[in-house]
C-alpha atoms as a PDB file:
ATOM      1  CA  UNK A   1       0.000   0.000   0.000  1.00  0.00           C
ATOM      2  CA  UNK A   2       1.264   3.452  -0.857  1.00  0.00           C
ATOM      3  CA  UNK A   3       0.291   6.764   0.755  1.00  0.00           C
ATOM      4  CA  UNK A   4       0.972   9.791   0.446  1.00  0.00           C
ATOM      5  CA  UNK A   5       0.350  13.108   2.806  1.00  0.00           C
ATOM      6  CA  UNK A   6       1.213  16.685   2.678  1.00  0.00           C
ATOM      7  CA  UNK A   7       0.212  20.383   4.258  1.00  0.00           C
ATOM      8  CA  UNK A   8       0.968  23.511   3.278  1.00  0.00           C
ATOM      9  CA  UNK A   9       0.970  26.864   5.335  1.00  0.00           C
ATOM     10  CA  UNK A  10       1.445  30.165   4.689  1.00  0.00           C
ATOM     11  CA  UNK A  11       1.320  33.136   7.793  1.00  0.00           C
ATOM     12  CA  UNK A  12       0.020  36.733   6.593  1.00  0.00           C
ATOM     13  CA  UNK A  13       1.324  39.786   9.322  1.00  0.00           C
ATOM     14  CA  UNK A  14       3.046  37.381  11.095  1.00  0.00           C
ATOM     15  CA  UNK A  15       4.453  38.945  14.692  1.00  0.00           C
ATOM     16  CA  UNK A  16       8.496  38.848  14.808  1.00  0.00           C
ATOM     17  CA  UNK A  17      11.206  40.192  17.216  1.00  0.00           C
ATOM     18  CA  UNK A  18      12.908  43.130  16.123  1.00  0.00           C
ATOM     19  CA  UNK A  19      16.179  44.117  18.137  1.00  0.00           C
ATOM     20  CA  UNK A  20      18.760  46.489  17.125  1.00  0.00           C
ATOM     21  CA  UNK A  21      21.767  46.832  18.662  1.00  0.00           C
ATOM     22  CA  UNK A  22      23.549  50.758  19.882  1.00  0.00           C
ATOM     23  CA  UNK A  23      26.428  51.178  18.211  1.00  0.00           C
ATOM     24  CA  UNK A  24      27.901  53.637  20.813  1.00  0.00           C
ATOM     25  CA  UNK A  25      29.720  50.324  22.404  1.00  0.00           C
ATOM     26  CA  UNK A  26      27.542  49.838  25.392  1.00  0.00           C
ATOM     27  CA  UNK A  27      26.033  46.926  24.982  1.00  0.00           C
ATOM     28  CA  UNK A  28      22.376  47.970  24.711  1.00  0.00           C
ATOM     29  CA  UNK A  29      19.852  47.046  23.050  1.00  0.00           C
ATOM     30  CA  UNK A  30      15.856  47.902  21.790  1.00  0.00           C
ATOM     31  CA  UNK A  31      13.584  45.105  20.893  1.00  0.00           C
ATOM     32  CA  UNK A  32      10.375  46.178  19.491  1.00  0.00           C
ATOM     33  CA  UNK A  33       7.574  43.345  17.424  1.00  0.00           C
ATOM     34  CA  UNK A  34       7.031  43.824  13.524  1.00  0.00           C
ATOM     35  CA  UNK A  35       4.316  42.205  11.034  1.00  0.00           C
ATOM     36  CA  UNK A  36       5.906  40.706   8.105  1.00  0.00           C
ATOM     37  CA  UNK A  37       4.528  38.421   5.273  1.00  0.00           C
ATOM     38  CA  UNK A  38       5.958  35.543   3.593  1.00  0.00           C
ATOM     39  CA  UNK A  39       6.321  33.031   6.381  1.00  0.00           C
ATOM     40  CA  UNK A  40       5.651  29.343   4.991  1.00  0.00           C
ATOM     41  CA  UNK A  41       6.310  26.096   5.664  1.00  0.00           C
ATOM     42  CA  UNK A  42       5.194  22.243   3.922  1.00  0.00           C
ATOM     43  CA  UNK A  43       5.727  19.180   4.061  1.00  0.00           C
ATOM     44  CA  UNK A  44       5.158  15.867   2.439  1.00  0.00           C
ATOM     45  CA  UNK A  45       5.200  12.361   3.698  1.00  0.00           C
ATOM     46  CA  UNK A  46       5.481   9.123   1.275  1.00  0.00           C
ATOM     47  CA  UNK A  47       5.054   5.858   3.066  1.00  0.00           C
ATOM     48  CA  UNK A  48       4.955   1.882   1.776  1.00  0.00           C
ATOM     49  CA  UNK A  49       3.711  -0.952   3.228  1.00  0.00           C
ATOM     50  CA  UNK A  50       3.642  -4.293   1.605  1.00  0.00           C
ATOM     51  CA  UNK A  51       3.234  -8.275   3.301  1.00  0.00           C
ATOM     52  CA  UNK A  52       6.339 -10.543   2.007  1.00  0.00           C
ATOM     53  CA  UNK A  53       5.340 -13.836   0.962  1.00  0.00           C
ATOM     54  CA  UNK A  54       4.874 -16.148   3.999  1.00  0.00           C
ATOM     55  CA  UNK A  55       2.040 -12.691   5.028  1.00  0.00           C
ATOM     56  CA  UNK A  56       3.403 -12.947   8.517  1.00  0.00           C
ATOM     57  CA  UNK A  57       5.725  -9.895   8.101  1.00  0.00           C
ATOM     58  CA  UNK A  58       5.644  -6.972   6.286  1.00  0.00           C
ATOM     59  CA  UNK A  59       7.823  -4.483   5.008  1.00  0.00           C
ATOM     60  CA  UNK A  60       7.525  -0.450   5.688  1.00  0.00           C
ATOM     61  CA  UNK A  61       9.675   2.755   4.477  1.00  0.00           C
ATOM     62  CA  UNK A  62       8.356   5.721   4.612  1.00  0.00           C
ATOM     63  CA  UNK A  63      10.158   9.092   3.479  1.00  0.00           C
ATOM     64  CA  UNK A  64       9.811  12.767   4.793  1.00  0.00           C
ATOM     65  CA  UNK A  65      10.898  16.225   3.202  1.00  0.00           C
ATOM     66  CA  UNK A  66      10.312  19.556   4.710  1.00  0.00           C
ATOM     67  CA  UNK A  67      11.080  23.224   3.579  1.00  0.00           C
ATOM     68  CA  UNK A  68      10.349  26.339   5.617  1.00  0.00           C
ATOM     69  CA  UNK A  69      10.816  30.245   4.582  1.00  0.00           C
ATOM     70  CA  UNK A  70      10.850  31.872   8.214  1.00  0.00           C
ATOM     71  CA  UNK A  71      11.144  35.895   7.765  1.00  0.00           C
ATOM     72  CA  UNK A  72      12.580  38.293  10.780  1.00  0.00           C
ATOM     73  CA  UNK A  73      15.558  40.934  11.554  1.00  0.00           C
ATOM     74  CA  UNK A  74      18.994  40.683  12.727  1.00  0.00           C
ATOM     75  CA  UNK A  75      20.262  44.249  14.077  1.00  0.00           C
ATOM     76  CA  UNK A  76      17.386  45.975  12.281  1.00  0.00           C
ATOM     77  CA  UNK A  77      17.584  44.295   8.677  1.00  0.00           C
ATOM     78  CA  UNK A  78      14.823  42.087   7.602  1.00  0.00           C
ATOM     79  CA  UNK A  79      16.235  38.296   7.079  1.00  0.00           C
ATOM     80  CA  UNK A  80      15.059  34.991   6.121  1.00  0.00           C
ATOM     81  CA  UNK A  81      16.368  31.399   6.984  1.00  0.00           C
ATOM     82  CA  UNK A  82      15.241  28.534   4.880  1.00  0.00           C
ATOM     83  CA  UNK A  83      15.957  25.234   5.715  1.00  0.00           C
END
């Protein structure tokens, strides 16, 4: 048996940190919240089942792959990771 499975989501104005750092050299810092759009993440699952001959075992795999787009700032500057 083969199945397969995925989801999908997508964030509009989602709430991230914002810090910035002084650049006098003391050390201090302001973190304030910002929206920001374009935050997703999926994922999809493939999985296989199947009885071997004798139908008293049975044989699985399965496989998983996800990607994410995660927006926010570092010192002030808008960022994204994607892993």
């Amino acid at each position: 048996m083969l199945a397969v499975s995925g989801n999908f989501n997508y964030v509009v104005n989602a709430i991230v940190n914002k810090t910035t750092y002084n650049d006098d050299g003391s050390g201090n810092r302001l973190t304030t919240y910002e929206n920001v759009n374009g935050n997703y993440n999926g994922s999809v699952t493939i999985s296989f089942n199947s009885p071997f001959r004798n139908k008293k075992f049975t044989y699985n795999t399965m496989t998983t792959g996800n990607y994410s787009n995660t927006n926010g700032f570092v010192n002030g500057e808008k960022t994204a990771v994607i892993v």
